[in-house]
Protein backbone atom coordinates (compact mmCIF):
# COMPACT_ATOMS: atom_id res chain seq x y z
CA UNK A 1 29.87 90.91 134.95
CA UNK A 2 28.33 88.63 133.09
CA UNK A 3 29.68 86.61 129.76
CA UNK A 4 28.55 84.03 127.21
CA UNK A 5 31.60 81.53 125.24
CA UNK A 6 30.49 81.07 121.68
CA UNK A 7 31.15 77.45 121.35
CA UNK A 8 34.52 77.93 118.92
CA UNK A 9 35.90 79.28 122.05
CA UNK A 10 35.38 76.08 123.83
CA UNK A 11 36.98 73.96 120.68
CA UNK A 12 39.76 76.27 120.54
CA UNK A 13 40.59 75.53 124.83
CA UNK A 14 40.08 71.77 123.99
CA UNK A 15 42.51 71.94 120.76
CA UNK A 16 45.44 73.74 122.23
CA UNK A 17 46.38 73.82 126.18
CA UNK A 18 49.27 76.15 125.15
CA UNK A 19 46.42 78.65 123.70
CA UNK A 20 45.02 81.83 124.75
CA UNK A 21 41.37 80.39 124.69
CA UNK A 22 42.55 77.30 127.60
CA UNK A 23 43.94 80.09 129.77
CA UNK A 24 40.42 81.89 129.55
CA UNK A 25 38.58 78.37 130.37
CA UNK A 26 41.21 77.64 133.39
CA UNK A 27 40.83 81.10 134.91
CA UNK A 28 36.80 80.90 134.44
CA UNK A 29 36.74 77.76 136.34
CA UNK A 30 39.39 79.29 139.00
CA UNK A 31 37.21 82.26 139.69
CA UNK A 32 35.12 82.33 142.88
CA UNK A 33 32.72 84.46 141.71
CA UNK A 34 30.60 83.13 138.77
CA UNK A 35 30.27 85.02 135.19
CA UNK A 36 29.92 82.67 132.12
CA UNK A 37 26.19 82.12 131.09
CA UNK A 38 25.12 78.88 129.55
CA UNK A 39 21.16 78.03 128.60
CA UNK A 40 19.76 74.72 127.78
CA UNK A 41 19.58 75.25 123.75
CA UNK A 42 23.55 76.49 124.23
CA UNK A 43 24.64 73.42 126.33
CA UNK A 44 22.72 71.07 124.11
CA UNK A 45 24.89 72.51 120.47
CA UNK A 46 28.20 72.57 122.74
CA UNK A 47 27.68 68.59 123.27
CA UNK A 48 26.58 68.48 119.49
CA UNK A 49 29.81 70.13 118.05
CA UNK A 50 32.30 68.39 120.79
CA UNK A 51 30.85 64.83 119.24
CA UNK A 52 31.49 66.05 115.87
CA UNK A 53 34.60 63.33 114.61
CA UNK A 54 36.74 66.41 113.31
CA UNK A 55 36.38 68.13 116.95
CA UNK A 56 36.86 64.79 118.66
CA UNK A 57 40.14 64.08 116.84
CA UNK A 58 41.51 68.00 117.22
CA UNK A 59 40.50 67.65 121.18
CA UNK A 60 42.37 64.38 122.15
CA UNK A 61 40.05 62.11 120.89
CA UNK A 62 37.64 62.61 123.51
CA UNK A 63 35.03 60.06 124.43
CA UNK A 64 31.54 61.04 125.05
CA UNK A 65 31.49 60.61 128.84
CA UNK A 66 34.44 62.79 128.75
CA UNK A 67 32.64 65.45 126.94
CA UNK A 68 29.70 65.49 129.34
CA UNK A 69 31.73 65.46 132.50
CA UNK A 70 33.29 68.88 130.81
CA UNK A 71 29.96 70.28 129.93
CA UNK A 72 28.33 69.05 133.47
CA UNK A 73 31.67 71.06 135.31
CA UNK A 74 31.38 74.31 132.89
CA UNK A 75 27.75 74.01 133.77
CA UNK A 76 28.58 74.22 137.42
CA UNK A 77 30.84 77.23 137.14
CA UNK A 78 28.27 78.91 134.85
CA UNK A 79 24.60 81.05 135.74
CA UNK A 80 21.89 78.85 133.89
CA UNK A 81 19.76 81.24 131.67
CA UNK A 82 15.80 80.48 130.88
CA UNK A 83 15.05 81.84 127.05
CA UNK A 84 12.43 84.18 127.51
CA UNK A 85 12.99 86.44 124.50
CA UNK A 86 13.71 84.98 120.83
CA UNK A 87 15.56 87.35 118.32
CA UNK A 88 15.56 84.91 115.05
CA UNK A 89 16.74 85.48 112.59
CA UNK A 90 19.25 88.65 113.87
CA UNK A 91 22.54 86.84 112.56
CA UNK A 92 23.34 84.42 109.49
CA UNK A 93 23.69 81.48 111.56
CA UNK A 94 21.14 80.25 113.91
CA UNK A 95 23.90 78.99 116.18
CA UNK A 96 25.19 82.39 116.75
CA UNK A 97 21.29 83.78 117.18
CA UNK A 98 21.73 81.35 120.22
CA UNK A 99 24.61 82.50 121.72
CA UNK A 100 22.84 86.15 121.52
CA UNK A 101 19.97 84.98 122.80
CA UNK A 102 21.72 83.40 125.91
CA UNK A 103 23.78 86.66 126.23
CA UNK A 104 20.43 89.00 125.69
CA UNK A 105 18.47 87.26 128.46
CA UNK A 106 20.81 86.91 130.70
CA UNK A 107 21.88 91.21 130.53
CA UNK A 108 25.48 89.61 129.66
CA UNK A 109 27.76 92.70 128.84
CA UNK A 110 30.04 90.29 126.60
CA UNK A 111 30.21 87.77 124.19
CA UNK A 112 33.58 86.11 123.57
CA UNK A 113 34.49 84.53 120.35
CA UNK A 114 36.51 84.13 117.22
CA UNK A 115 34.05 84.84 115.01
CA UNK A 116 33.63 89.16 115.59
CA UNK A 117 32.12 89.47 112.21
CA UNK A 118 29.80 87.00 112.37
CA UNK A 119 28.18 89.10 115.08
CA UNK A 120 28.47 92.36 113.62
CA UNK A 121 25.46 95.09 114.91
CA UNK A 122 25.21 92.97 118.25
CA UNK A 123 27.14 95.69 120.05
CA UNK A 124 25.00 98.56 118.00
CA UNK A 125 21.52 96.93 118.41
CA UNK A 126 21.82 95.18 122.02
CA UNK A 127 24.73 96.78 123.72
CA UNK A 128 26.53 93.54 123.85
CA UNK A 129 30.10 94.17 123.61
CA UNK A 130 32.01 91.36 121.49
CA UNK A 131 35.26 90.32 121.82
CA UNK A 132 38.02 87.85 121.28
CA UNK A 133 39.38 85.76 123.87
CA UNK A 134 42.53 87.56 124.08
CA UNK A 135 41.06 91.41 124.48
CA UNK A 136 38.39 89.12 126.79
CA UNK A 137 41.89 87.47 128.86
CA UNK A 138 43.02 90.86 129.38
CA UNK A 139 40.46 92.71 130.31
CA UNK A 140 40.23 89.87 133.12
CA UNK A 141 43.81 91.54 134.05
CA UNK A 142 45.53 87.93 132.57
CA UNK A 143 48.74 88.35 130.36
CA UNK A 144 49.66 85.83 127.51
């Protein structure tokens, strides 16, 4: 199985460690077998929207070197996906175009995020299945 975090996942882990979304992250990195997907372009907007003041202050106040030790260690418990095959524009928001794009290269069978609408006809068009982190957490056989 393979899976791609939409990015509000990540800030959601980082907000709350009592959350649904931190249990996802802390299972993913306890997991021998590798299944989250990240590409360069995907990597890149997660260190863009971690620096963001508003995220820094709802995550702890974390310091840059912080934030790229996280993203270097969810790199290393993540498949690294080339972008072979663009679909712009598909969705409203070019951010979530790239976290379909990562998914659609890599033959992920899931995207996990808060945001279903926003990716409404993924499942229809590419046979991506979406999902929230909690249907996500469960299907991984975790209870919360």
């Amino acid at each position: 199985m393979k899976i791609v975090l939409d990015t509000n996942v990540i800030i959601a882990a980082l907000m709350s460690r009592n959350g649904i979304s931190n249990a996802l992250l802390i299972k993913l990195f306890e997991m021998d077998e590798k299944i989250n997907v990240v590409s360069n372009p995907l990597v890149l907007e997660m260190e863009a929207v971690l620096k963001r003041d508003e995220n820094r202050v709802c995550c702890g106040d974390l310091e840059d070197g912080t934030i790229e030790m996280f993203i270097d260690d969810l790199c290393l418990i993540s498949h690294h996906q080339k972008i072979n095959f663009l679909w712009r524009p598909f969705l409203h928001d070019p951010q979530d175009d790239m976290v379909l794009e990562t998914a659609f290269n890599a033959g992920a069978e899931i995207i996990v995020t808060y945001n279903l609408k926003d990716f409404k006809g993924v499942e229809h068009y590419f046979g991506i299945r979406v999902m929230t982190p909690k249907e996500f957490y469960s299907l991984l056989g975790g209870v919360q």
